[in-house]
N, C-alpha and C. Protein backbone atom coordinates (compact mmCIF):
# COMPACT_ATOMS: atom_id res chain seq x y z
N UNK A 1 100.76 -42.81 39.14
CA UNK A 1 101.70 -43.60 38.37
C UNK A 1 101.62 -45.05 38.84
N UNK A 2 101.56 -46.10 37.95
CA UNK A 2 101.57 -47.34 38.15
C UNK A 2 102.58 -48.09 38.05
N UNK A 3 102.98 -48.94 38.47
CA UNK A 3 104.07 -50.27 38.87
C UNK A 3 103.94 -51.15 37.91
N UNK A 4 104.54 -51.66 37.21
CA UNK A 4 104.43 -52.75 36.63
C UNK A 4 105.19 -53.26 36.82
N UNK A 5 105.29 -54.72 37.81
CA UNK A 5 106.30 -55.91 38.45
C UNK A 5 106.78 -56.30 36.71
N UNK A 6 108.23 -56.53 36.72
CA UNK A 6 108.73 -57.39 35.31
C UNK A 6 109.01 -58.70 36.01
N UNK A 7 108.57 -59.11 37.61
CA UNK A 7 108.20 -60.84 37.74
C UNK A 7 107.08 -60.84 38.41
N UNK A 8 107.35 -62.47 38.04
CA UNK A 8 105.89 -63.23 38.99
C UNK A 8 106.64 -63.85 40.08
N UNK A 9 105.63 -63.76 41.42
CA UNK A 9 106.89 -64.72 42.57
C UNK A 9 105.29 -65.76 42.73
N UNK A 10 105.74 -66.66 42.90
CA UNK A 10 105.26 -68.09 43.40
C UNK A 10 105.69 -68.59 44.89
N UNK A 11 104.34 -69.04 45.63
CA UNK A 11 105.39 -69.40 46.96
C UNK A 11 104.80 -70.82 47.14
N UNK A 12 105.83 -71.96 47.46
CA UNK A 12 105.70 -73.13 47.37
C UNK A 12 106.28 -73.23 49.01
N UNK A 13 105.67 -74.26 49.28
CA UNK A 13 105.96 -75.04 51.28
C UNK A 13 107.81 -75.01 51.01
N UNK A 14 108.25 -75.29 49.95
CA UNK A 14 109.99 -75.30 49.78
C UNK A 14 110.63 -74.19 48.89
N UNK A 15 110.15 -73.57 48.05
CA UNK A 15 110.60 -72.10 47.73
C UNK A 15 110.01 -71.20 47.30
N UNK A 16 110.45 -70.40 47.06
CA UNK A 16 110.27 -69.13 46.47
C UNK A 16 110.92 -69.11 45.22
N UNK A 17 109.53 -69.34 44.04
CA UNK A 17 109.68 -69.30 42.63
C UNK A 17 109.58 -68.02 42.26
N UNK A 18 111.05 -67.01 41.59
CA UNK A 18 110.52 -65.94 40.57
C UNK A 18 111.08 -66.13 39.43
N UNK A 19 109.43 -65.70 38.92
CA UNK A 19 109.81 -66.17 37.05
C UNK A 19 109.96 -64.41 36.48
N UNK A 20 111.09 -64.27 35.82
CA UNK A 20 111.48 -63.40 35.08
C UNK A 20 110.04 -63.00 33.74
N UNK A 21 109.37 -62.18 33.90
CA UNK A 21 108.51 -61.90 32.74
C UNK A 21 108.79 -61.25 31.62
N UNK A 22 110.16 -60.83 31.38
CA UNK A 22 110.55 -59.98 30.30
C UNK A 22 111.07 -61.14 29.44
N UNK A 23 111.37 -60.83 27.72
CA UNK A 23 111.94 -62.01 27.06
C UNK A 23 113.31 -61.29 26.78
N UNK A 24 113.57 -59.66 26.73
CA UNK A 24 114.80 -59.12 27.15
C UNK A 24 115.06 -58.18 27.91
N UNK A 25 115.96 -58.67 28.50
CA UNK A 25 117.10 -57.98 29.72
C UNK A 25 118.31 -57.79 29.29
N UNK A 26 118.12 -56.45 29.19
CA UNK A 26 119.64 -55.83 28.54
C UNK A 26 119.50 -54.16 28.93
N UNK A 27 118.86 -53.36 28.86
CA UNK A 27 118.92 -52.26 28.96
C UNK A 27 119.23 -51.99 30.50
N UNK A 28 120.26 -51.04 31.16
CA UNK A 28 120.31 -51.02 32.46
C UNK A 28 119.14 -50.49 33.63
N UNK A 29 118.45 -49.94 32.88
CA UNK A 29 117.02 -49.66 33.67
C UNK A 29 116.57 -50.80 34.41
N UNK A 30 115.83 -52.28 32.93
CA UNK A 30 115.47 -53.24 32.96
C UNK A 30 115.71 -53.86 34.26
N UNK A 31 117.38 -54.14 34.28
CA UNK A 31 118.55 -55.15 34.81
C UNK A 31 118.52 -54.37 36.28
N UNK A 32 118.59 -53.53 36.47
CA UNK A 32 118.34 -52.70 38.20
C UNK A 32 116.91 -53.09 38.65
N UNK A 33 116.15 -52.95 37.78
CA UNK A 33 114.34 -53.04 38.12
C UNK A 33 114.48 -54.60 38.72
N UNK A 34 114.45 -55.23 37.43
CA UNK A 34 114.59 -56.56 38.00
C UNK A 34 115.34 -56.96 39.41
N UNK A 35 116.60 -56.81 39.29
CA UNK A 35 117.30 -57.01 39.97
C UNK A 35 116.79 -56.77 41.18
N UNK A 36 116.12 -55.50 41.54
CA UNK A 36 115.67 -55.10 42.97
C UNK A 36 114.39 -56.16 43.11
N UNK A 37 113.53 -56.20 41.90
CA UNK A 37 112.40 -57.38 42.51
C UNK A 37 113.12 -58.35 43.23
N UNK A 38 113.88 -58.85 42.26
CA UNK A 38 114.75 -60.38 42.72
C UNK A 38 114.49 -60.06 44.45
N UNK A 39 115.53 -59.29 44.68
CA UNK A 39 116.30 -58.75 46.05
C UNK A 39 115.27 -58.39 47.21
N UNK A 40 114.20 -57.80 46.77
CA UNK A 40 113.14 -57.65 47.55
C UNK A 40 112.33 -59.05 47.57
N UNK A 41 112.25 -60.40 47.03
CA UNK A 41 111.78 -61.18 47.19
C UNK A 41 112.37 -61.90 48.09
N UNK A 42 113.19 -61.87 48.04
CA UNK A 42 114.66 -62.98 48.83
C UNK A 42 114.18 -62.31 50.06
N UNK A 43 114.29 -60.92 50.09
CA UNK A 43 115.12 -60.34 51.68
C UNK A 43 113.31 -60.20 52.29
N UNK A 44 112.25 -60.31 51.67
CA UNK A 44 110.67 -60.88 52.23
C UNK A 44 109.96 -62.41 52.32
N UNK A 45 111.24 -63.25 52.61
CA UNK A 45 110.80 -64.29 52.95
C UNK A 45 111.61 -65.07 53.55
N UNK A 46 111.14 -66.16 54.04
CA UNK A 46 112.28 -66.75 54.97
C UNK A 46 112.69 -68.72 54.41
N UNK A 47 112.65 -68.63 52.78
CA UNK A 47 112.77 -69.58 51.94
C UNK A 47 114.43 -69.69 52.24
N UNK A 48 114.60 -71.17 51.78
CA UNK A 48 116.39 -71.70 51.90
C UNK A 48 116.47 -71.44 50.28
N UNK A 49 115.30 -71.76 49.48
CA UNK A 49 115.82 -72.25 48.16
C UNK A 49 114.92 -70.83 47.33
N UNK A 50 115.74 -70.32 46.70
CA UNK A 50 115.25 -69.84 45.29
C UNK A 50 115.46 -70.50 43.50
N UNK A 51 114.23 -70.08 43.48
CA UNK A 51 114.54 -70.72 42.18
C UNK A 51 113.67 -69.40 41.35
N UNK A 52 115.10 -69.11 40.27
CA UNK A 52 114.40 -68.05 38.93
C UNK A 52 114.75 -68.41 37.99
N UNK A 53 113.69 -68.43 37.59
CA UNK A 53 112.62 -69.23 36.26
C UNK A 53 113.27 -67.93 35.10
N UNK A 54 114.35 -68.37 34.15
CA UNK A 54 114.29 -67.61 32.82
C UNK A 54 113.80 -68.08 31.68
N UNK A 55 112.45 -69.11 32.17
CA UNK A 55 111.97 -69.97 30.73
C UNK A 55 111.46 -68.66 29.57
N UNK A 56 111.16 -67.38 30.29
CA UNK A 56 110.49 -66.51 29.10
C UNK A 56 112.04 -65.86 28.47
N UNK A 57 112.88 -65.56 29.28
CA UNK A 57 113.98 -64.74 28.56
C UNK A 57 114.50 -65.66 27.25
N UNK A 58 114.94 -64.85 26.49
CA UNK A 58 115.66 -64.98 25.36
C UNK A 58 116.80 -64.18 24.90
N UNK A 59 116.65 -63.06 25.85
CA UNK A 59 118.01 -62.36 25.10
C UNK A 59 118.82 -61.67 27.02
N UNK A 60 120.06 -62.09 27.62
CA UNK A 60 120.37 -61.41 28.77
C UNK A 60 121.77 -61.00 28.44
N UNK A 61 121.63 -59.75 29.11
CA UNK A 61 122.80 -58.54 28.73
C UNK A 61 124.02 -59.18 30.18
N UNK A 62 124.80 -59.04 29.57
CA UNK A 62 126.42 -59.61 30.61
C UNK A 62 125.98 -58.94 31.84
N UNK A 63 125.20 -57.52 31.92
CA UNK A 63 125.24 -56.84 33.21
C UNK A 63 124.67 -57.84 34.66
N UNK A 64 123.79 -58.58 33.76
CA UNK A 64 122.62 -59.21 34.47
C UNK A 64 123.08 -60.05 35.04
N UNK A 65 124.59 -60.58 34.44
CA UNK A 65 125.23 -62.32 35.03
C UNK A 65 125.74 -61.42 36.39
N UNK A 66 126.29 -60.07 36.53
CA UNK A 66 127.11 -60.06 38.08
C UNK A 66 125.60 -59.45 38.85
N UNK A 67 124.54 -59.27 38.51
CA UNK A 67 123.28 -59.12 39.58
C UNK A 67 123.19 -60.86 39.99
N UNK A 68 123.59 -61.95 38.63
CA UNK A 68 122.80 -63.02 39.40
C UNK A 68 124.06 -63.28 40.42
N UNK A 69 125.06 -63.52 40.22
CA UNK A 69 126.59 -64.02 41.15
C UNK A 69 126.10 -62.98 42.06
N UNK A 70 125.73 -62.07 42.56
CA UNK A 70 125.38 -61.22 43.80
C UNK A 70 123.93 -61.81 44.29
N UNK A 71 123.08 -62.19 43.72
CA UNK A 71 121.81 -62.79 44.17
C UNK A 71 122.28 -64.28 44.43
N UNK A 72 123.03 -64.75 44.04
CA UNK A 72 123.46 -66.12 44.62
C UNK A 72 124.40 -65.77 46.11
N UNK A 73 124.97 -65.31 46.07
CA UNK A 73 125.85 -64.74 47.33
C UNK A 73 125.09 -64.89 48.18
N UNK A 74 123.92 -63.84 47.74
CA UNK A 74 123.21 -63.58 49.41
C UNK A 74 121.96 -64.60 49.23
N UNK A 75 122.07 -64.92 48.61
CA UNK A 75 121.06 -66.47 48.67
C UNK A 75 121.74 -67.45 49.91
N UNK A 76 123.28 -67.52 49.54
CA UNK A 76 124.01 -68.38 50.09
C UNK A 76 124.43 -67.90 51.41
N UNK A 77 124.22 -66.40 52.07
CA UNK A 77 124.34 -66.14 53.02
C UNK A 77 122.93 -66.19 54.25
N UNK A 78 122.16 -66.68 53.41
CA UNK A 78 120.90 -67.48 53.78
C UNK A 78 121.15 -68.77 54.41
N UNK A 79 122.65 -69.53 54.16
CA UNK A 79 122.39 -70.88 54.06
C UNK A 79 121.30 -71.36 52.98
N UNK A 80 121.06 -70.80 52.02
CA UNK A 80 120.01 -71.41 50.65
C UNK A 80 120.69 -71.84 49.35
N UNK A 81 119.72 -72.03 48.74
CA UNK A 81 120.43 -72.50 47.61
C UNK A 81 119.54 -71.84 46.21
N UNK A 82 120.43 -71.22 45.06
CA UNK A 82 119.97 -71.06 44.48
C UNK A 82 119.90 -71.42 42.87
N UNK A 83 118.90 -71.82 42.21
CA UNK A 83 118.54 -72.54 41.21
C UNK A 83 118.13 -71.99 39.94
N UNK A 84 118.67 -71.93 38.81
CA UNK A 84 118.36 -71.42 38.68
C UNK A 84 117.78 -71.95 36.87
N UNK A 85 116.67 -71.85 35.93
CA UNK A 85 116.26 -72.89 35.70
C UNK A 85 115.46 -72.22 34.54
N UNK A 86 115.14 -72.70 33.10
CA UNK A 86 114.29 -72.62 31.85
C UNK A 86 115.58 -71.81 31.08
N UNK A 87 116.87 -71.79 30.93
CA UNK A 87 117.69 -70.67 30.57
C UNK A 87 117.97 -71.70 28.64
N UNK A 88 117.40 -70.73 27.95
CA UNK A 88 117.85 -71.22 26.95
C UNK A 88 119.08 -71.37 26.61
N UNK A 89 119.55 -72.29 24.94
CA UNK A 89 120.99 -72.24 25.02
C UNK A 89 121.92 -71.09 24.73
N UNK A 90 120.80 -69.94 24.48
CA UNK A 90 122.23 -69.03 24.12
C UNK A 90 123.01 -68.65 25.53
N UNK A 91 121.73 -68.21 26.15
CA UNK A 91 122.38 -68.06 27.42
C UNK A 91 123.23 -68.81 28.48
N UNK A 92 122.54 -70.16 27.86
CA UNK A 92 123.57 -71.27 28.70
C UNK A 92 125.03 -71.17 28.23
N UNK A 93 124.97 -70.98 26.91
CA UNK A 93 126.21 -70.91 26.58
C UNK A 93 127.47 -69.97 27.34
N UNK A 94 126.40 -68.17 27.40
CA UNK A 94 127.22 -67.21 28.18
C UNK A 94 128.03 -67.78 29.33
N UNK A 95 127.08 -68.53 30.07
CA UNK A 95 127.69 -69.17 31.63
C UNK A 95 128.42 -70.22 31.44
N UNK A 96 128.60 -70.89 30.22
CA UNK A 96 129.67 -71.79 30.50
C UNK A 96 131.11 -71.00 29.48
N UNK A 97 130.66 -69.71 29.12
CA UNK A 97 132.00 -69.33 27.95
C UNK A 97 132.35 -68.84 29.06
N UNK A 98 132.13 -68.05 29.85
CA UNK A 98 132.55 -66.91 31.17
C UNK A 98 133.04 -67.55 32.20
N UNK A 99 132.80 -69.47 32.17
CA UNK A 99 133.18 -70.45 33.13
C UNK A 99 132.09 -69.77 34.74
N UNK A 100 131.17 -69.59 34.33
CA UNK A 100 129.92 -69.29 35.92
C UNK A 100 129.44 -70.10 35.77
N UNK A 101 129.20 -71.42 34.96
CA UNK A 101 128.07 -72.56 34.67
C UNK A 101 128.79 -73.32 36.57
N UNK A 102 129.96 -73.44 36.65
CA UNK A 102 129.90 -74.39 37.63
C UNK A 102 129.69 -73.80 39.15
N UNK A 103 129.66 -72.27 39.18
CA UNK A 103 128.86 -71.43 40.31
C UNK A 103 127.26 -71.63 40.81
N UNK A 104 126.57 -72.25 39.98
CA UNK A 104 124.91 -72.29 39.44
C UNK A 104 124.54 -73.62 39.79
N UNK A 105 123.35 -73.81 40.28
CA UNK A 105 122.16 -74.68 40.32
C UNK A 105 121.59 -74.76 38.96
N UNK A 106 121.73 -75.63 37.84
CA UNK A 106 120.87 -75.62 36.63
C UNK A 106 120.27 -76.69 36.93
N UNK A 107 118.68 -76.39 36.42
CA UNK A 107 117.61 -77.11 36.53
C UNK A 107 117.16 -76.90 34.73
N UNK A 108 116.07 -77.80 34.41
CA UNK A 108 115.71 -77.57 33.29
C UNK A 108 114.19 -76.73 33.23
N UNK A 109 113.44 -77.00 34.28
CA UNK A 109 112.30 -76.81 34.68
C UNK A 109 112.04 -76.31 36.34
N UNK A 110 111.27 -75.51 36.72
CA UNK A 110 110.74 -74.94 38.12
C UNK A 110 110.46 -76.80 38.57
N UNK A 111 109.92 -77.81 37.95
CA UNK A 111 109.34 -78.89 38.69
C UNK A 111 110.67 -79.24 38.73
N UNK A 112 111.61 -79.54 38.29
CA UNK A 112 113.15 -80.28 38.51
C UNK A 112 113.50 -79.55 39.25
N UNK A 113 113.32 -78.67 39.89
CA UNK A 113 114.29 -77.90 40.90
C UNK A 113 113.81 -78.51 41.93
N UNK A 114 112.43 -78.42 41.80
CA UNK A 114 111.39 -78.45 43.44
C UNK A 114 112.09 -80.57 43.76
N UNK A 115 112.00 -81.16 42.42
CA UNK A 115 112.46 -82.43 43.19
C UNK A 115 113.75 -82.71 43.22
N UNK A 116 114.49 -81.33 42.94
CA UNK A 116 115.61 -81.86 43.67
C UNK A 116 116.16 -81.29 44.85
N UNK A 117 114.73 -80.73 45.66
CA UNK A 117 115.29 -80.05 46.72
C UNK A 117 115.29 -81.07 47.86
């Protein structure tokens, strides 16, 4: 049986880029899978800053906003910071109707994050 990662991780001298490869996240399978990549990337490296890239998503299920507020937590129990960056507007919208937009690092781009670290 084979693995198929639903990210890509990138490692830069200042973070640890994972880009989300699915365009939806909604089914709870999905949203755990992911979620554990996320979690296994963080807790295998010794980066301050994450940054995940949702430039491919287009459609994210509410489940997914309390995996990210828990991946920011322990980002932040890193002392890190996390960024988080390509989120179209529907989704932008979710985080500012739910009021989480001012919990978040928004970047527009993986390169706007990196210079504003």
């Amino acid at each position: 049986m084979s693995f198929e990662s639903h990210t890509i991780l990138q490692h830069t001298n200042l973070a640890e880029i994972i880009k989300i490869k699915e365009s939806k996240v909604y089914d709870e399978a999905m949203v755990s899978i992911i979620n554990d990549e996320i979690n296994q990337a963080i807790d295998s490296n010794d980066k301050k800053f994450i940054i995940l890239d949702f430039s491919k998503v287009k459609y994210l299920s509410s489940s997914f906003l309390g995996k990210i507020i828990s991946i920011n937590k322990k980002v932040k129990t890193k002392e890190g910071k996390l960024f988080l960056v390509g989120l179209n507007v529907d989704i932008m919208e979710v985080f500012q109707i739910t009021k989480l937009e001012k919990f978040f690092n928004f970047q527009s781009s993986v390169e706007s994050a990196l210079d504003s670290i």
